[in-house]
Protein backbone atom coordinates (compact mmCIF):
# COMPACT_ATOMS: atom_id res chain seq x y z
CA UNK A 1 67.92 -9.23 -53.61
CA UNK A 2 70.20 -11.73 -51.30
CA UNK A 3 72.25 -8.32 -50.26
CA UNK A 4 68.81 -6.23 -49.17
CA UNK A 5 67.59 -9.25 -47.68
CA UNK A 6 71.38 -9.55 -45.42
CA UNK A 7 71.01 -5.67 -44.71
CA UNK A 8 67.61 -5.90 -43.50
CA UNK A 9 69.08 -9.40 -41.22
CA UNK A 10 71.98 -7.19 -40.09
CA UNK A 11 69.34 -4.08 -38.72
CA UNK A 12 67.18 -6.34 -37.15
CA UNK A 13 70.08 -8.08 -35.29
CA UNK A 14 72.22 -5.30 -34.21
CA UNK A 15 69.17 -2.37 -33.39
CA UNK A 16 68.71 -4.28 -29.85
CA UNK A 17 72.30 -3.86 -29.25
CA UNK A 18 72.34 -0.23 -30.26
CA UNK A 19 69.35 0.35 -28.18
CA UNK A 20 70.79 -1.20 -25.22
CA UNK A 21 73.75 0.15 -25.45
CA UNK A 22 71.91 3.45 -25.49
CA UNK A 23 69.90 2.99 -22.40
CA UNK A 24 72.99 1.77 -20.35
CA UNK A 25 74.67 4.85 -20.68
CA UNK A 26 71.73 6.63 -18.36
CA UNK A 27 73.59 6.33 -15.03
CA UNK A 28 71.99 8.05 -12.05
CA UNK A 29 75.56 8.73 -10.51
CA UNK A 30 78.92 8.51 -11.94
CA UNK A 31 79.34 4.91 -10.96
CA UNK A 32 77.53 1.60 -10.80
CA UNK A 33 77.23 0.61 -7.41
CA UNK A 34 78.48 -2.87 -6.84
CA UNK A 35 79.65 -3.02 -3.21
CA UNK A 36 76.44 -2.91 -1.40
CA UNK A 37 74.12 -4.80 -3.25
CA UNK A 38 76.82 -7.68 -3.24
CA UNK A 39 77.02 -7.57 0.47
CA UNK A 40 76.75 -10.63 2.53
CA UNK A 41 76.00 -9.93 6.40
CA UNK A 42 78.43 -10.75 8.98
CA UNK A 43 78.37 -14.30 10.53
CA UNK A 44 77.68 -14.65 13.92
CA UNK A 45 80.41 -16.03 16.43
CA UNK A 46 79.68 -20.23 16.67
CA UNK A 47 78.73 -20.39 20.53
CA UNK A 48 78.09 -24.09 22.29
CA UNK A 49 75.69 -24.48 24.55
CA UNK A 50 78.48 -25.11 27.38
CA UNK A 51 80.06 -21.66 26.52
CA UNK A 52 77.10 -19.84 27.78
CA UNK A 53 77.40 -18.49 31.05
CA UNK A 54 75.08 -16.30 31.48
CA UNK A 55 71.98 -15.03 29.47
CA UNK A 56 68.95 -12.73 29.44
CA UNK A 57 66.26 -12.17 27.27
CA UNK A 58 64.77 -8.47 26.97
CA UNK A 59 62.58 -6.81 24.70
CA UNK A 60 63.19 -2.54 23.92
CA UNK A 61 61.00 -0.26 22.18
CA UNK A 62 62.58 1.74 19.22
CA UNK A 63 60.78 5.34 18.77
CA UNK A 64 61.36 5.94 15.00
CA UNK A 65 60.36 9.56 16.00
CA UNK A 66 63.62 10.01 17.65
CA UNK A 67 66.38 11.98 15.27
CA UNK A 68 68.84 9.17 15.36
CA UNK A 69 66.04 6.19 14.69
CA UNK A 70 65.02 8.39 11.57
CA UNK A 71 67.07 6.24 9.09
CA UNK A 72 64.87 3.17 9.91
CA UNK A 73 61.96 5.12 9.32
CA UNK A 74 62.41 7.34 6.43
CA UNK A 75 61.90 7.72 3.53
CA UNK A 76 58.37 6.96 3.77
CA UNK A 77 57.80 6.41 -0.25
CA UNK A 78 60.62 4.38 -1.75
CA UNK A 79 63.69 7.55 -2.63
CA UNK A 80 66.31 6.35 -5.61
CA UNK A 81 67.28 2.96 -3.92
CA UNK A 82 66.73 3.24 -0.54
CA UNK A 83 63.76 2.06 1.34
CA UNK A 84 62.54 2.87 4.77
CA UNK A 85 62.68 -0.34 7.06
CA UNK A 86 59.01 -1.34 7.09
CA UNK A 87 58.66 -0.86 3.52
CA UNK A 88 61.89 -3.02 2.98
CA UNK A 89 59.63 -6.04 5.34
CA UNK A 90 57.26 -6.02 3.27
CA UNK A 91 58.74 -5.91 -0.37
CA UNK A 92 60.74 -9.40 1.36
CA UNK A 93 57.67 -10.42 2.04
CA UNK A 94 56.01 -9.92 -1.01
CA UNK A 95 59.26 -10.67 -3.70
CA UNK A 96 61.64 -12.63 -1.49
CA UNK A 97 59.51 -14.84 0.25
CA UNK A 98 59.87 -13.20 3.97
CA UNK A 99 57.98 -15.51 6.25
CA UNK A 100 56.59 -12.97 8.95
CA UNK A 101 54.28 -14.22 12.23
CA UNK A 102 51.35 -13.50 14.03
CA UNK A 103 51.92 -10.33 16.58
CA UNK A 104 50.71 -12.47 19.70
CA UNK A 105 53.42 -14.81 19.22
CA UNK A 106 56.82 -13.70 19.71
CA UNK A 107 58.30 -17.35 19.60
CA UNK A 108 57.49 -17.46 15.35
CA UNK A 109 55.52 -20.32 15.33
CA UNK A 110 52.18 -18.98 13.50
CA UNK A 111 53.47 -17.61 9.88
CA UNK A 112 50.84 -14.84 8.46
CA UNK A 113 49.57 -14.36 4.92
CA UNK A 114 49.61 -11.45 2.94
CA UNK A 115 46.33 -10.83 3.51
CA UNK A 116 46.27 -11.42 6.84
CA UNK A 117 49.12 -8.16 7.15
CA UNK A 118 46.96 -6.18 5.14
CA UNK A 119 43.80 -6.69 7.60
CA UNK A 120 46.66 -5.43 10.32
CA UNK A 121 47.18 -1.90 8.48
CA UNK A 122 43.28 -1.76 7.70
CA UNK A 123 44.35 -2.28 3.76
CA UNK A 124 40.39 -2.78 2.61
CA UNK A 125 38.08 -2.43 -0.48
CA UNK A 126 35.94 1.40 0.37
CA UNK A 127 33.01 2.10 -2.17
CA UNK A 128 32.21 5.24 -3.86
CA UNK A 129 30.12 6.40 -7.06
CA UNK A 130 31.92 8.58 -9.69
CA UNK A 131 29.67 10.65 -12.62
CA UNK A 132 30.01 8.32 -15.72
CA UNK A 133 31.25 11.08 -18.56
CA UNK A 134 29.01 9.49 -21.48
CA UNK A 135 25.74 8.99 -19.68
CA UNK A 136 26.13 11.65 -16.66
CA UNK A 137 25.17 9.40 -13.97
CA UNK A 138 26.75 8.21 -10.77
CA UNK A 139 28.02 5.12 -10.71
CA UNK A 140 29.65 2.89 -8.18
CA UNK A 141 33.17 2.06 -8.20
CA UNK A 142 35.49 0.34 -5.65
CA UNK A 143 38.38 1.46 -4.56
CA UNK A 144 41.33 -0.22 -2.19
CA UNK A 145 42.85 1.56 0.26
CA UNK A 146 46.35 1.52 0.30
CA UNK A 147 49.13 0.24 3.25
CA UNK A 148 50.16 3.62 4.66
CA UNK A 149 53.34 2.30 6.15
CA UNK A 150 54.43 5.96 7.39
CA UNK A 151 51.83 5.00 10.36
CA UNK A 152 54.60 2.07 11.56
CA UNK A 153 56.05 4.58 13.86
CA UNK A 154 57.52 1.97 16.56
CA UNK A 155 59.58 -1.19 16.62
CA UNK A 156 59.94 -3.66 19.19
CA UNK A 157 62.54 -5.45 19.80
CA UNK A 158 63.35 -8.62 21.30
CA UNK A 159 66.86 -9.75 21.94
CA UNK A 160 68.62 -11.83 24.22
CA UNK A 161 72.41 -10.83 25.96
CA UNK A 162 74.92 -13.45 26.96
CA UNK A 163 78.07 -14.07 28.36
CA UNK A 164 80.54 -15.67 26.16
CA UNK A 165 82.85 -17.53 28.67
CA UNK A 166 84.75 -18.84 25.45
CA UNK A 167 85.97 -15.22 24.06
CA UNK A 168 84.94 -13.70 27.84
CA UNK A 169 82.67 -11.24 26.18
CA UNK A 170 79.17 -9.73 26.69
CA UNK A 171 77.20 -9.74 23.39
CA UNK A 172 73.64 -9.24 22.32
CA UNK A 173 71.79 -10.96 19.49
CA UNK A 174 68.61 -9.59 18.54
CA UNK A 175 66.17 -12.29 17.82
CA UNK A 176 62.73 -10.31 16.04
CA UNK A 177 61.87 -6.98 15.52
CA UNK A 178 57.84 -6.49 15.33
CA UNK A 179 56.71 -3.53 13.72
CA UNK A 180 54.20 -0.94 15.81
CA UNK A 181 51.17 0.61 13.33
CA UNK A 182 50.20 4.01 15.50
CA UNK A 183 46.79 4.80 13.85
CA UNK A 184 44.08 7.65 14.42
CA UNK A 185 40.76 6.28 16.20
CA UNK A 186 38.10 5.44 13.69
CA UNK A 187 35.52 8.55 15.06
CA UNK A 188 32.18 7.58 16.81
CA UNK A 189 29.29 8.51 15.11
CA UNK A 190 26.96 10.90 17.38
CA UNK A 191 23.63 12.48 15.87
CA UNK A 192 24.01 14.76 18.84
CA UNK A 193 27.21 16.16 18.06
CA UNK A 194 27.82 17.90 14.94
CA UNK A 195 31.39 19.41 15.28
CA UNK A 196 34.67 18.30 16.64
CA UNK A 197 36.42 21.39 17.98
CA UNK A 198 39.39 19.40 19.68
CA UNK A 199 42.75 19.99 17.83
CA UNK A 200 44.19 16.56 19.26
CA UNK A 201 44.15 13.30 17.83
CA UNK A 202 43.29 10.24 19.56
CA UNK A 203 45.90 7.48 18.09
CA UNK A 204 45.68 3.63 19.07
CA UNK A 205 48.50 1.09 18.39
CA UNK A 206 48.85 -2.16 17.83
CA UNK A 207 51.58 -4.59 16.61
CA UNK A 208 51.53 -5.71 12.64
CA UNK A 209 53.35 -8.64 12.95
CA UNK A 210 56.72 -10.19 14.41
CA UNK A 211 60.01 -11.07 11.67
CA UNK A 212 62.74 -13.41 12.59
CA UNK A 213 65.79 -11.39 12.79
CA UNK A 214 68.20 -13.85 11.19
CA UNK A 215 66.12 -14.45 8.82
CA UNK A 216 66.05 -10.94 6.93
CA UNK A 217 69.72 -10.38 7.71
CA UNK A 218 70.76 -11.28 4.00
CA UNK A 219 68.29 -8.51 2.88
CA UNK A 220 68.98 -5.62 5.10
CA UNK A 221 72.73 -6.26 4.35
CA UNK A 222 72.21 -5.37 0.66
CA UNK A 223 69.84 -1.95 1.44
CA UNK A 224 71.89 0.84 2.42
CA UNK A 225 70.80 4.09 4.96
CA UNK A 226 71.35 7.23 4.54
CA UNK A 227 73.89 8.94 5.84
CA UNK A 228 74.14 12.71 6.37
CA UNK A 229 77.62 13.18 5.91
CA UNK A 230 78.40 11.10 3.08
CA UNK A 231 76.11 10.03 0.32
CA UNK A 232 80.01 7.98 -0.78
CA UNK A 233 79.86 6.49 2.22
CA UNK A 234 76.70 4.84 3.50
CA UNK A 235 75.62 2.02 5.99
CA UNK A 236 73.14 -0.74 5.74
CA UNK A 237 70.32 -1.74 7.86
CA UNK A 238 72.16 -4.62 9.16
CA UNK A 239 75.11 -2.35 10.30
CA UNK A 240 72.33 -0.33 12.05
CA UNK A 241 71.58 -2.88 14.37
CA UNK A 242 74.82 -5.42 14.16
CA UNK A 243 76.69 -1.95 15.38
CA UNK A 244 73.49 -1.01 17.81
CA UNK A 245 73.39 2.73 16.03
CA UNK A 246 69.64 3.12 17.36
CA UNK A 247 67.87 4.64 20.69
CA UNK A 248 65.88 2.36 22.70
CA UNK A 249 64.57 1.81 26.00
CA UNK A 250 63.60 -1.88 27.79
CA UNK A 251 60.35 -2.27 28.38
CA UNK A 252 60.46 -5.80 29.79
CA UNK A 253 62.81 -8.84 30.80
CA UNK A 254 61.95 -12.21 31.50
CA UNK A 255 61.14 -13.04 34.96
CA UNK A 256 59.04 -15.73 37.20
CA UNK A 257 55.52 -13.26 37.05
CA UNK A 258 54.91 -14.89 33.69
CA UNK A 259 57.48 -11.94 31.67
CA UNK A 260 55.23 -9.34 32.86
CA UNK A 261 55.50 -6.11 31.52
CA UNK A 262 57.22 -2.83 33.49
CA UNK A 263 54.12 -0.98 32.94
CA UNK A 264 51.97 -3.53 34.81
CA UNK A 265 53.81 -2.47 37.99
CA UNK A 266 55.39 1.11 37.97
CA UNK A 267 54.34 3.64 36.20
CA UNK A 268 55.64 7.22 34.50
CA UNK A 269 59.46 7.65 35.86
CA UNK A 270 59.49 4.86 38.12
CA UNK A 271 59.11 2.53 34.79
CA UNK A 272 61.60 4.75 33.13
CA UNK A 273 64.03 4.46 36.18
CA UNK A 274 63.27 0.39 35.97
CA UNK A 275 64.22 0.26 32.45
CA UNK A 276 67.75 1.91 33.43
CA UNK A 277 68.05 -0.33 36.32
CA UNK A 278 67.74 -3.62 33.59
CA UNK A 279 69.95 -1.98 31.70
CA UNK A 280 72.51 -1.05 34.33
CA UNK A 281 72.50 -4.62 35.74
CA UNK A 282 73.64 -5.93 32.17
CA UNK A 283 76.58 -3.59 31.91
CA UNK A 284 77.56 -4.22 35.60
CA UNK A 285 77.50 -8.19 35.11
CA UNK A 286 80.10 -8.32 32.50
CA UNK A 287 82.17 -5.15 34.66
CA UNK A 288 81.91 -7.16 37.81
CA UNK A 289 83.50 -10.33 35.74
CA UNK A 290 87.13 -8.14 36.36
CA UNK A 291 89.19 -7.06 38.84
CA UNK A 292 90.79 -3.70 38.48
């Protein structure tokens, strides 16, 4: 009797280990990725206040349309371990404790709930009725609508360049990035009009909510991006932007008309030719520093 009951002690404490031992040899790969997820993101350079020369502050808008900008933005449902950059905000948000701000206020003083984001990507409760299979009548049921974050399509960007008189170089720190929801029009209703024969859709935008930069750094330096020559060899999100491998264009600086926007006074090519003139008069500052 003692020996059946020891054999019965012996299964029950060694099956876990057999199991385990079992399910650890499913690999997705032919190695466990360690270097990555153990990744810590490079410090910034200590700068004193009396080592800054020169600064500016600018904000960019990042198409996520554009070919290079396309490993921010896909994939748009989570793909083995990568994420797409919105969807990585908001799992920090909701696992990591992300504290994210209200899109009016670029200077991160009014943190936002989860609900509150939600309401931003029109995340709400829609009722139907459903046929109940035993009795054969309808019956109402609610059902939430889910974040579609494939319709975060922009980025903005607000960052601020300076002149380190210290190492005598020109660097750029990005502060926050806010994400951009681009949405179709909710449609008007019209008794008088009964079909919509125009092809094109009407899309609004409008900004989800602003992230301090620093702040995320530790978690975009452990999420890698894909790369298309080298699954072996892959970057992170915070090499994306610590490296500035991304297309942008300025669409305002800070200036005495209360940081108006370039739209509010050119339009069409002459803002586009203002954007390159902002961004020509950064690269000449630190080239006019030296004589040649």
């Amino acid at each position: 009797m003692k020996k059946f009951l020891l054999v019965l002690f012996a299964i029950a404490c060694f099956a876990p280990l057999g199991i385990a031992q079992v399910t650890s040899d499913v690999l997705d790969g032919i190695y466990v990725k360690e270097h990555v997820p153990a990744r810590k993101p490079v410090p910034y350079h200590f700068i004193r206040e009396a080592d800054m020369a020169w600064a500016k502050k600018i904000w960019r808008v990042l198409d996520l349309k554009e070919k290079i900008n396309h490993p921010l933005y896909y994939p748009t449902t989570k793909t083995d371990d990568r994420y797409s950059l919105i969807d990585l905000l908001m799992y920090g948000v909701k696992n990591e404790g992300l504290t994210v701000y209200e899109p009016s206020d670029d200077e991160f003083t009014t943190p936002m709930t989860i609900q509150q984001i939600e309401d931003k990507f029109g995340v709400s409760n829609d009722t139907t009725y459903v046929d109940d299979l035993e009795t054969g009548e309808a019956v109402q049921k609610i059902i939430k609508k889910e974040m579609q974050s494939s319709e975060v399509q922009r980025l903005l960007l607000k960052e601020i360049w300076y002149f380190d008189k210290q190492r005598a170089m020109l660097e750029c720190r990005i502060v926050g990035i806010c994400p951009i929801r681009m949405y179709e029009k909710a449609a008007t209703l019209n008794a008088e009009v009964t079909t919509d024969t125009s092809d094109e859709k009407e899309l609004t935008q409008s900004k989800a909510f602003w992230v301090y930069f620093p702040a995320i750094r530790p978690l975009l330096a452990n999420h890698e991006v894909f790369n298309t020559n080298n699954d072996a060899e892959r970057r992170t999100f915070d090499d994306m932007f610590f490296k500035r491998r991304f297309s942008s264009y300025i669409f305002k600086e800070t200036n005495v008309y209360e940081n108006r926007y370039i739209a509010d006074f050119k339009q069409g090519l002459d803002a586009l030719l203002e954007s390159e003139r902002i961004k020509e008069y950064v690269f000449k500052f630190e080239h006019d520093l030296w004589e040649y």
